[in-house]
PDB file of N, CA and C in Angstrom:
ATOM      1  N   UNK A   1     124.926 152.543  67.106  1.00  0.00           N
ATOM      2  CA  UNK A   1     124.772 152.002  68.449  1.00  0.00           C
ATOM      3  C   UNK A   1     124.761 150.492  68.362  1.00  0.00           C
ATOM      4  N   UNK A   2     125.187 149.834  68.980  1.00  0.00           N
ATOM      5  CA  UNK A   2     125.228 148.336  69.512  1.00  0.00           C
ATOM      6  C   UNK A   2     124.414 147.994  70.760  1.00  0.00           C
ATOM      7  N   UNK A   3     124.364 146.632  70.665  1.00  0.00           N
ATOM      8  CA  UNK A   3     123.622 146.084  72.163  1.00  0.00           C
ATOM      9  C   UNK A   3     124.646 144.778  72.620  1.00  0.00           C
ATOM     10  N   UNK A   4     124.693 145.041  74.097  1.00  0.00           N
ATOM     11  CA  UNK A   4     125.642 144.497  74.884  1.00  0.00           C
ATOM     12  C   UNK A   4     124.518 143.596  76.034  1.00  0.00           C
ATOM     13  N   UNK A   5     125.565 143.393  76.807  1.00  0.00           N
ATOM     14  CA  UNK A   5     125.111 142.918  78.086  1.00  0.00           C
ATOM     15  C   UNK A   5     126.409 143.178  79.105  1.00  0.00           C
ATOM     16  N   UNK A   6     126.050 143.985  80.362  1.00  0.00           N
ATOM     17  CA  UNK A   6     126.958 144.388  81.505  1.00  0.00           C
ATOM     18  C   UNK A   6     127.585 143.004  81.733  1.00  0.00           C
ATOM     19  N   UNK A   7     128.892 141.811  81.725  1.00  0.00           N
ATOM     20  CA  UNK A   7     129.051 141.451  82.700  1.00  0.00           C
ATOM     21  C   UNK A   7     130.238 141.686  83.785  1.00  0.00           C
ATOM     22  N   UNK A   8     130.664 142.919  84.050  1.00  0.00           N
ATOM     23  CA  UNK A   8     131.565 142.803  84.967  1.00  0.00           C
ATOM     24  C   UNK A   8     131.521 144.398  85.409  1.00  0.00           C
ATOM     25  N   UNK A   9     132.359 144.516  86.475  1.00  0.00           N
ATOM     26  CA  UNK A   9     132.847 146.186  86.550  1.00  0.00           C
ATOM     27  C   UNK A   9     134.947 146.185  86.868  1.00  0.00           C
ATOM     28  N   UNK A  10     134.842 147.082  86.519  1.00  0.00           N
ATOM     29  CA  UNK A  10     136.326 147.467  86.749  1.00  0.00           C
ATOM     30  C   UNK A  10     136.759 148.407  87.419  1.00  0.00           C
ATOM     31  N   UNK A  11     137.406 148.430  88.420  1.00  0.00           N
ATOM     32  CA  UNK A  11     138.271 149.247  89.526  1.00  0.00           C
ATOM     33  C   UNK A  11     139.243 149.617  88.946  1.00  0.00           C
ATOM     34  N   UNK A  12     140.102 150.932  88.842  1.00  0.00           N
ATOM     35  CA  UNK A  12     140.870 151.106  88.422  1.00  0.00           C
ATOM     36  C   UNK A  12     141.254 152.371  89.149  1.00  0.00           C
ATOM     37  N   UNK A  13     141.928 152.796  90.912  1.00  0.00           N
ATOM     38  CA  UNK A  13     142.409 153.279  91.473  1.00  0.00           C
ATOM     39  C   UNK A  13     143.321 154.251  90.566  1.00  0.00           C
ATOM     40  N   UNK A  14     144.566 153.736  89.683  1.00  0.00           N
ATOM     41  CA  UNK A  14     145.111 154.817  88.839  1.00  0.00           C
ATOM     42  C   UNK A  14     144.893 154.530  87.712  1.00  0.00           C
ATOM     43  N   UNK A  15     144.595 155.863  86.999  1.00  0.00           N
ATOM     44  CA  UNK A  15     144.161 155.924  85.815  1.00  0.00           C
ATOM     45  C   UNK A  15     143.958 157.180  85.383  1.00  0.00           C
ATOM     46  N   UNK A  16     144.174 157.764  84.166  1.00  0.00           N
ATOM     47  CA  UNK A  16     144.176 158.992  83.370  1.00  0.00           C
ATOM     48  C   UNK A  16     143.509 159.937  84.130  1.00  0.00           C
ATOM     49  N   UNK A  17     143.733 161.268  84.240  1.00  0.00           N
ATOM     50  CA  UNK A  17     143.029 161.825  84.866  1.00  0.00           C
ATOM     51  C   UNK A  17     141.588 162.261  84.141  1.00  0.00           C
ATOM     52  N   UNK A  18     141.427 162.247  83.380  1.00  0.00           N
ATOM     53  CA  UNK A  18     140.427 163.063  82.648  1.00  0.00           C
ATOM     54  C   UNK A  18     139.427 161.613  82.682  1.00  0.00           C
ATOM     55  N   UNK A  19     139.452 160.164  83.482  1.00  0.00           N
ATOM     56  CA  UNK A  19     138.400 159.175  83.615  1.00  0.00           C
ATOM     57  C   UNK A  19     138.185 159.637  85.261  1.00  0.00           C
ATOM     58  N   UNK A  20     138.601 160.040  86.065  1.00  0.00           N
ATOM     59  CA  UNK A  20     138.544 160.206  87.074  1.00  0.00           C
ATOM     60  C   UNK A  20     136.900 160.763  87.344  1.00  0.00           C
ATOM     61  N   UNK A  21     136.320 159.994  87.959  1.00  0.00           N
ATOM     62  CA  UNK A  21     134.551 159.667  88.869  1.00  0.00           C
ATOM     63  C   UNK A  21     134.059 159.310  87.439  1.00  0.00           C
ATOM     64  N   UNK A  22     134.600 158.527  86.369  1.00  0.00           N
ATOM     65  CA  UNK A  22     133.591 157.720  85.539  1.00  0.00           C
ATOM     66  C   UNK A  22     133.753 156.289  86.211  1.00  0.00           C
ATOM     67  N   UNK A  23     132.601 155.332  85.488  1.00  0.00           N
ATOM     68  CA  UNK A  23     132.330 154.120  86.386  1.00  0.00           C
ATOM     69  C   UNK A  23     132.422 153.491  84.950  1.00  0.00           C
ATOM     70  N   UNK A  24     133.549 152.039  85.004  1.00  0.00           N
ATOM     71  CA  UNK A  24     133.365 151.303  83.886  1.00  0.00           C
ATOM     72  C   UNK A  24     133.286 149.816  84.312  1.00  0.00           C
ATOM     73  N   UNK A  25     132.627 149.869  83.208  1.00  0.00           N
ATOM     74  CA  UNK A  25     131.692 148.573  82.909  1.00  0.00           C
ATOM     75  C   UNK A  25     132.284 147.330  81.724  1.00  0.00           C
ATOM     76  N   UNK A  26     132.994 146.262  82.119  1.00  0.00           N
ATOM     77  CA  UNK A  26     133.018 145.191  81.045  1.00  0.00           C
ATOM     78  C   UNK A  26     131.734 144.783  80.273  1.00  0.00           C
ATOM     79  N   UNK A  27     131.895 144.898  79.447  1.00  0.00           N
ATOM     80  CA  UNK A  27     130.434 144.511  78.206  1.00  0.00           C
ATOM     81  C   UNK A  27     130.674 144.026  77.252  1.00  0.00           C
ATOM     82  N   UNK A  28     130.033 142.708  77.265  1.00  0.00           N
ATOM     83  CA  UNK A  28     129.693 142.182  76.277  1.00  0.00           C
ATOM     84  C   UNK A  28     129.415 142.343  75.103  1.00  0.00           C
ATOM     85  N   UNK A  29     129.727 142.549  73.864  1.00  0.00           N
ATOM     86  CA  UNK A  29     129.197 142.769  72.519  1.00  0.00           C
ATOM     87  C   UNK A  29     128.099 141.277  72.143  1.00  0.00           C
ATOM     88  N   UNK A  30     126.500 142.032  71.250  1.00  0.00           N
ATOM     89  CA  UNK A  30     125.578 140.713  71.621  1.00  0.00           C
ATOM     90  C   UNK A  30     125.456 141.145  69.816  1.00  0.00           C
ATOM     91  N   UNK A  31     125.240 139.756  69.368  1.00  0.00           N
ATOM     92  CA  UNK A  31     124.133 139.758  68.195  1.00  0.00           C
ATOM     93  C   UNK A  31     122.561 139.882  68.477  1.00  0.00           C
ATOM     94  N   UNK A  32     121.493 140.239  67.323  1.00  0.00           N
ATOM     95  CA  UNK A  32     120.231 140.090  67.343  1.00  0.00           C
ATOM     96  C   UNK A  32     119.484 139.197  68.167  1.00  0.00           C
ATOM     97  N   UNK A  33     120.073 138.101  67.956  1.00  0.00           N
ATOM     98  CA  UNK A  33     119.999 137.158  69.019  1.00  0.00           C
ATOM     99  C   UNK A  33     120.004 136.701  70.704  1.00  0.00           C
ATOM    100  N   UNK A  34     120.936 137.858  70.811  1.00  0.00           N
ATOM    101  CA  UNK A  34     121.439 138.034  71.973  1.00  0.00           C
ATOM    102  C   UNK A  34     122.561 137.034  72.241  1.00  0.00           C
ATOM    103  N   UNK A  35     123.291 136.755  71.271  1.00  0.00           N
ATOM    104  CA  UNK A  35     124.330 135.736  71.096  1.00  0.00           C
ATOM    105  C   UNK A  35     125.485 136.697  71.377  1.00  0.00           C
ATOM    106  N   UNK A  36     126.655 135.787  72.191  1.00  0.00           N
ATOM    107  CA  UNK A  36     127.897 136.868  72.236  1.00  0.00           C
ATOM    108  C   UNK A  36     128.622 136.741  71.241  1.00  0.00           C
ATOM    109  N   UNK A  37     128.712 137.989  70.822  1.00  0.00           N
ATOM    110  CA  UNK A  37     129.876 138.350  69.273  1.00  0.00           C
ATOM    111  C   UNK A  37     131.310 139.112  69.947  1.00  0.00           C
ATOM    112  N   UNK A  38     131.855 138.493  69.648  1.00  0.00           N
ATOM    113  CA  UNK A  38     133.580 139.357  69.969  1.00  0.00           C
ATOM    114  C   UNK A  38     134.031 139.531  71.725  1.00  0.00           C
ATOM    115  N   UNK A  39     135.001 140.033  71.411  1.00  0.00           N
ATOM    116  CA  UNK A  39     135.952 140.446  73.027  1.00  0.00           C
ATOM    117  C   UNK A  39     135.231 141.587  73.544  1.00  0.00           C
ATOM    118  N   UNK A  40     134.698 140.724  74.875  1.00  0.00           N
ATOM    119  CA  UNK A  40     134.083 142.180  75.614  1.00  0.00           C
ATOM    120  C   UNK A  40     134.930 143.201  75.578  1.00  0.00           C
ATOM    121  N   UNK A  41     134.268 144.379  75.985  1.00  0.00           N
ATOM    122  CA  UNK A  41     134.994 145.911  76.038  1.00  0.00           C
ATOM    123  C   UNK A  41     135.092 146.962  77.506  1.00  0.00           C
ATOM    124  N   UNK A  42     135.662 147.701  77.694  1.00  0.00           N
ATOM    125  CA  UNK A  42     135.323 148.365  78.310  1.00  0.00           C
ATOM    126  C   UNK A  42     135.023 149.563  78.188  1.00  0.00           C
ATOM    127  N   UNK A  43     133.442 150.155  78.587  1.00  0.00           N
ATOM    128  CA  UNK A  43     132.602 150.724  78.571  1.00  0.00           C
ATOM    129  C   UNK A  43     132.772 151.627  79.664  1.00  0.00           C
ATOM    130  N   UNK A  44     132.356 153.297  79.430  1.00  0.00           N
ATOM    131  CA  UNK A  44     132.216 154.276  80.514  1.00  0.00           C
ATOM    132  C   UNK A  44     130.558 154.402  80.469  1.00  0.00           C
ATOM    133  N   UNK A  45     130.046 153.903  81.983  1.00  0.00           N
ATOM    134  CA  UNK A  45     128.477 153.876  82.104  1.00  0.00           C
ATOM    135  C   UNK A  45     128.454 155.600  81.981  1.00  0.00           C
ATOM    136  N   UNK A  46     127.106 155.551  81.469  1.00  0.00           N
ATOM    137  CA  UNK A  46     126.381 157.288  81.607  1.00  0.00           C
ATOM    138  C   UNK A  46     125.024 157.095  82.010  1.00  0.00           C
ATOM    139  N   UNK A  47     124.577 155.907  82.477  1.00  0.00           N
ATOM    140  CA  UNK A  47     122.880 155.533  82.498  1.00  0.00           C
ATOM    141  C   UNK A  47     122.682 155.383  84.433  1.00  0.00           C
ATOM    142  N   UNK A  48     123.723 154.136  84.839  1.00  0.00           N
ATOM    143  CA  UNK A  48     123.854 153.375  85.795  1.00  0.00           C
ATOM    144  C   UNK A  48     123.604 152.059  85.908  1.00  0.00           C
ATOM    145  N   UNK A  49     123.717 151.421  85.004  1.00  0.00           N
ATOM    146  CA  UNK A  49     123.568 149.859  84.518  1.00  0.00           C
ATOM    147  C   UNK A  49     124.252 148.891  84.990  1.00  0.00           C
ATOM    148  N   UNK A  50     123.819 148.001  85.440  1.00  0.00           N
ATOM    149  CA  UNK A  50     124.157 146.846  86.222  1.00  0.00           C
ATOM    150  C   UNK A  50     124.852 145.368  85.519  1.00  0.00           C
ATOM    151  N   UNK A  51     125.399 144.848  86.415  1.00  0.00           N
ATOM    152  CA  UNK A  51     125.615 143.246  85.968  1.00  0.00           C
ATOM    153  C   UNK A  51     124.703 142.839  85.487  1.00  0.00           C
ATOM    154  N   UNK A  52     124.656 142.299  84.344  1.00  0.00           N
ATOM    155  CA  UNK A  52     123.465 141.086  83.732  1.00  0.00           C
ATOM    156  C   UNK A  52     122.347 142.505  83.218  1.00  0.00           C
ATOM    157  N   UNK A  53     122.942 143.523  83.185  1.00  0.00           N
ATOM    158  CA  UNK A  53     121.733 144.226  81.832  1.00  0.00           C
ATOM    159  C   UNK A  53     122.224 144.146  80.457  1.00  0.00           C
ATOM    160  N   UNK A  54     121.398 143.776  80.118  1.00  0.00           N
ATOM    161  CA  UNK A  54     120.993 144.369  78.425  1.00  0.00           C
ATOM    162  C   UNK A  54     121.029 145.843  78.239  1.00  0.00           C
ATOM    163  N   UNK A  55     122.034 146.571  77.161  1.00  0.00           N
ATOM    164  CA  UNK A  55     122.296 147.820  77.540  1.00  0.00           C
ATOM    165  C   UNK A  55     122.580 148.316  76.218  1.00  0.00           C
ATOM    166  N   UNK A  56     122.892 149.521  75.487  1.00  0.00           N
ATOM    167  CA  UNK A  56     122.660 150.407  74.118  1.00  0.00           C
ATOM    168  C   UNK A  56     124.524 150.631  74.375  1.00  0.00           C
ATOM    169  N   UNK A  57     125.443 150.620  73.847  1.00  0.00           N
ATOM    170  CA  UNK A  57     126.456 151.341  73.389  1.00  0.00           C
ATOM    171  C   UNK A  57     126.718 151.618  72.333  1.00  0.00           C
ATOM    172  N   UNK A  58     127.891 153.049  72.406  1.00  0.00           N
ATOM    173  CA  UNK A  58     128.441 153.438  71.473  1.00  0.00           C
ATOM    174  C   UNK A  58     129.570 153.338  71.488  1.00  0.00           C
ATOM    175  N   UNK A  59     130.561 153.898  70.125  1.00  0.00           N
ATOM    176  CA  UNK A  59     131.538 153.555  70.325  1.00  0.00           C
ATOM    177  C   UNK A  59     132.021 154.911  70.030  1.00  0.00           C
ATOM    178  N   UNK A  60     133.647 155.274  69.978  1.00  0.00           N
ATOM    179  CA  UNK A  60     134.323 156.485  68.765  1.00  0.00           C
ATOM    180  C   UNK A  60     133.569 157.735  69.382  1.00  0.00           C
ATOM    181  N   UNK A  61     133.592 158.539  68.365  1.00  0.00           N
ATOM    182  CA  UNK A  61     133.369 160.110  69.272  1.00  0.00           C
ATOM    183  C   UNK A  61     132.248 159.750  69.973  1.00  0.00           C
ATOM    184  N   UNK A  62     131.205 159.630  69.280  1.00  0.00           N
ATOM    185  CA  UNK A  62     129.932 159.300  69.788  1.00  0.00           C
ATOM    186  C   UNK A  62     129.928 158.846  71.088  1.00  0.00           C
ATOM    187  N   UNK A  63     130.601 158.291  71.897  1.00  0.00           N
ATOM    188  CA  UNK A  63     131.337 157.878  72.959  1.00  0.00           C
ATOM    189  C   UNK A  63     131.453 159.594  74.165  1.00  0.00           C
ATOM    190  N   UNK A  64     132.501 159.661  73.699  1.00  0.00           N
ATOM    191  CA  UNK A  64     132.932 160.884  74.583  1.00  0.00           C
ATOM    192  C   UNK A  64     131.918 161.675  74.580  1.00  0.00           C
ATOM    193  N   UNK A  65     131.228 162.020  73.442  1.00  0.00           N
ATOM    194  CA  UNK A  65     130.422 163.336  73.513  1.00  0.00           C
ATOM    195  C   UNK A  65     129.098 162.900  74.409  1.00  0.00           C
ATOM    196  N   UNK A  66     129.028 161.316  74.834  1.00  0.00           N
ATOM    197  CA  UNK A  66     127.552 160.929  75.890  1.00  0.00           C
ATOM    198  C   UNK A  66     128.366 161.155  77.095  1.00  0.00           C
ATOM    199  N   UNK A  67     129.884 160.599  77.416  1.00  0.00           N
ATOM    200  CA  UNK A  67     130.260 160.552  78.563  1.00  0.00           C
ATOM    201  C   UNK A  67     130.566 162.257  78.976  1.00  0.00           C
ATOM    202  N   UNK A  68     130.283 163.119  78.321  1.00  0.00           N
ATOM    203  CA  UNK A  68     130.499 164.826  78.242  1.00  0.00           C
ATOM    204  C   UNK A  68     132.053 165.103  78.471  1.00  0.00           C
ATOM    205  N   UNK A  69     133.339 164.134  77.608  1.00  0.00           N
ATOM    206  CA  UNK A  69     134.286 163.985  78.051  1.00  0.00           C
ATOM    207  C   UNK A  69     135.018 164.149  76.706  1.00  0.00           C
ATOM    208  N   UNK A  70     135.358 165.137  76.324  1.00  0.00           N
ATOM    209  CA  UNK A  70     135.560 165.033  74.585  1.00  0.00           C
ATOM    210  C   UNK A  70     136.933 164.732  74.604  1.00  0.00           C
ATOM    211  N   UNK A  71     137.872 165.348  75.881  1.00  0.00           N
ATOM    212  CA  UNK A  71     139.626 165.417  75.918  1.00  0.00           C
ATOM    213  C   UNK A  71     139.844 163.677  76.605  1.00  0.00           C
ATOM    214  N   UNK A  72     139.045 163.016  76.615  1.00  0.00           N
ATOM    215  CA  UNK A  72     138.846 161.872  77.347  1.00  0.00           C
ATOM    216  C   UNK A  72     139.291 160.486  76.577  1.00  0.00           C
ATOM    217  N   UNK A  73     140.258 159.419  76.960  1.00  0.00           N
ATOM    218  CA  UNK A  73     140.845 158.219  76.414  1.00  0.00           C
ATOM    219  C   UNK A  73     139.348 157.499  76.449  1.00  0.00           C
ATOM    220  N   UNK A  74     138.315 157.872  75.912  1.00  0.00           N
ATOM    221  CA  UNK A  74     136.991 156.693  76.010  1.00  0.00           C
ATOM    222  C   UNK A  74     136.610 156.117  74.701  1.00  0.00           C
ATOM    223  N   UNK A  75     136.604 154.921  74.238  1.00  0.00           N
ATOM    224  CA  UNK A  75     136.521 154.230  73.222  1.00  0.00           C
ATOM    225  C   UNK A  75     135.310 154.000  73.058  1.00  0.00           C
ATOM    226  N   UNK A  76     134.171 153.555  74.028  1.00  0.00           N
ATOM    227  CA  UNK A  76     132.754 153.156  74.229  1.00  0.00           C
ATOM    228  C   UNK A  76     131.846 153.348  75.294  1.00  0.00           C
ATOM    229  N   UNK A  77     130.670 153.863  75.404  1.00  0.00           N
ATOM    230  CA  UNK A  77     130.148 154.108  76.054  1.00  0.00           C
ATOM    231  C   UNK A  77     128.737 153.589  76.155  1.00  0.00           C
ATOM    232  N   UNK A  78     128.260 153.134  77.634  1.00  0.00           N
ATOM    233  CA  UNK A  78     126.499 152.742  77.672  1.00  0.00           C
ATOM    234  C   UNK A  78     126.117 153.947  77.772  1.00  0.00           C
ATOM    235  N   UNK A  79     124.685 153.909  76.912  1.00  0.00           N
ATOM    236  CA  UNK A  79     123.827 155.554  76.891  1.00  0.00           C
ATOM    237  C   UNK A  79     122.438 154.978  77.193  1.00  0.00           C
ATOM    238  N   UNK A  80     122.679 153.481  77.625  1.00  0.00           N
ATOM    239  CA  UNK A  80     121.073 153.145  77.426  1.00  0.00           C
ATOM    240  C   UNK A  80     120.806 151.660  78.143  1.00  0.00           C
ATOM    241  N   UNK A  81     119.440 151.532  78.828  1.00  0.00           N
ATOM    242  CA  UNK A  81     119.656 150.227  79.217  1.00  0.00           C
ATOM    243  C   UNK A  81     118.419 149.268  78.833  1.00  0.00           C
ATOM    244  N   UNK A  82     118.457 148.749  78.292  1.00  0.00           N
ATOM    245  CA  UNK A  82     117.251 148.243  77.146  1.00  0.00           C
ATOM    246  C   UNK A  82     116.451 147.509  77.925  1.00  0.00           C
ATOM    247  N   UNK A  83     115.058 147.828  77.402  1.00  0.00           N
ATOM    248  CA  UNK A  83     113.688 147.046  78.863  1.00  0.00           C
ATOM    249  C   UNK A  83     112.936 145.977  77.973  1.00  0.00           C
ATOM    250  N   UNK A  84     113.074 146.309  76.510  1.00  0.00           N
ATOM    251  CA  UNK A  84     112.290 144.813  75.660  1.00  0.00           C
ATOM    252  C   UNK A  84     113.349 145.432  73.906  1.00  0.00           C
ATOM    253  N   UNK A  85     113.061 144.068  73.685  1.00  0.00           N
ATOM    254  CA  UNK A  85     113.388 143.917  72.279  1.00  0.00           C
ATOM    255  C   UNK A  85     112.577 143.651  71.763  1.00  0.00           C
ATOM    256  N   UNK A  86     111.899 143.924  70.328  1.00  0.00           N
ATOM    257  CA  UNK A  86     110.574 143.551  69.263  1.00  0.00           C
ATOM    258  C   UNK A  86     111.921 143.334  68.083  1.00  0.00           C
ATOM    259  N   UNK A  87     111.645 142.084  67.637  1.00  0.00           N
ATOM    260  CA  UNK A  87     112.394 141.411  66.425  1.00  0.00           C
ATOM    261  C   UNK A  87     111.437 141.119  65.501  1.00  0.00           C
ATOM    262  N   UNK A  88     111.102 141.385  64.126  1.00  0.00           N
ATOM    263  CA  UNK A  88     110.182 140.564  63.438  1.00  0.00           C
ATOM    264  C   UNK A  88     110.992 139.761  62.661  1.00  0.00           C
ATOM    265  N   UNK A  89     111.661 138.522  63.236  1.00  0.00           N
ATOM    266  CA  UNK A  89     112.442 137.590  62.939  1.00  0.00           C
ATOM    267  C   UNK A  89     111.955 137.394  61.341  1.00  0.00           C
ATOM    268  N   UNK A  90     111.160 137.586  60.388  1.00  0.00           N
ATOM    269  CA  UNK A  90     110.724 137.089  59.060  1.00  0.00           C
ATOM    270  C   UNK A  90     111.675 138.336  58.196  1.00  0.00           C
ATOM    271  N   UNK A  91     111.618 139.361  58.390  1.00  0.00           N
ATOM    272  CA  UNK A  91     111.788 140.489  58.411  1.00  0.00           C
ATOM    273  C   UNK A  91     113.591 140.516  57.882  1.00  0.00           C
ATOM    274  N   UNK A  92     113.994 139.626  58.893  1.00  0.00           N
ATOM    275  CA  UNK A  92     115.729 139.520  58.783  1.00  0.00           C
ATOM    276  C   UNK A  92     115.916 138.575  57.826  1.00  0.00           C
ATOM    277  N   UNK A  93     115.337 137.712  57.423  1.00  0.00           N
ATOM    278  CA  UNK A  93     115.330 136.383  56.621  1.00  0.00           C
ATOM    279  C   UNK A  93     115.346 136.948  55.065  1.00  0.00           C
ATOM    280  N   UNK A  94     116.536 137.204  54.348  1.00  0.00           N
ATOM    281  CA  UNK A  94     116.606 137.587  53.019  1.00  0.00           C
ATOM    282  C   UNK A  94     116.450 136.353  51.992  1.00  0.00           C
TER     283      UNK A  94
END
């Protein structure tokens, strides 16, 4: 699992049938930090997560099998929408 942040949504009128009544979400990929790492993605919500959350994804099967969509073009999925982080920043310091 990874941690993101929601920032966008995407409309997409045509599109595969087997996404048809999923809701996707542009997301951010975050470091520990909450620093942005890489090209946002697009994400099939399974929670209901908003712009500007902090949120749990997956990616690869692990993906389809949250969105209950196994015959499904889904690369990543939110399963989660995160309410605090505990870091013991000393902890990461090798």
């Amino acid at each position: 699992m990874h941690i993101g942040r929601v920032i966008g949504t995407v409309v997409a009128t045509r599109k595969d049938e087997k996404l048809i009544g999923t809701k996707l979400m542009i997301t951010q990929p975050l470091d520990l930090d909450l620093t942005p790492k890489g090209e946002p993605i697009i994400a099939v919500d399974t929670v209901g997560a908003g712009i500007g959350e902090l949120i749990i994804y997956t990616k690869g099967t692990a993906s389809r099998i949250a969105a209950r969509k196994m015959d499904a073009p889904i690369d990543a999925a939110i399963v989660g929408i995160i309410d605090e982080i505990d870091i013991n920043k000393t902890l990461l310091k090798k």
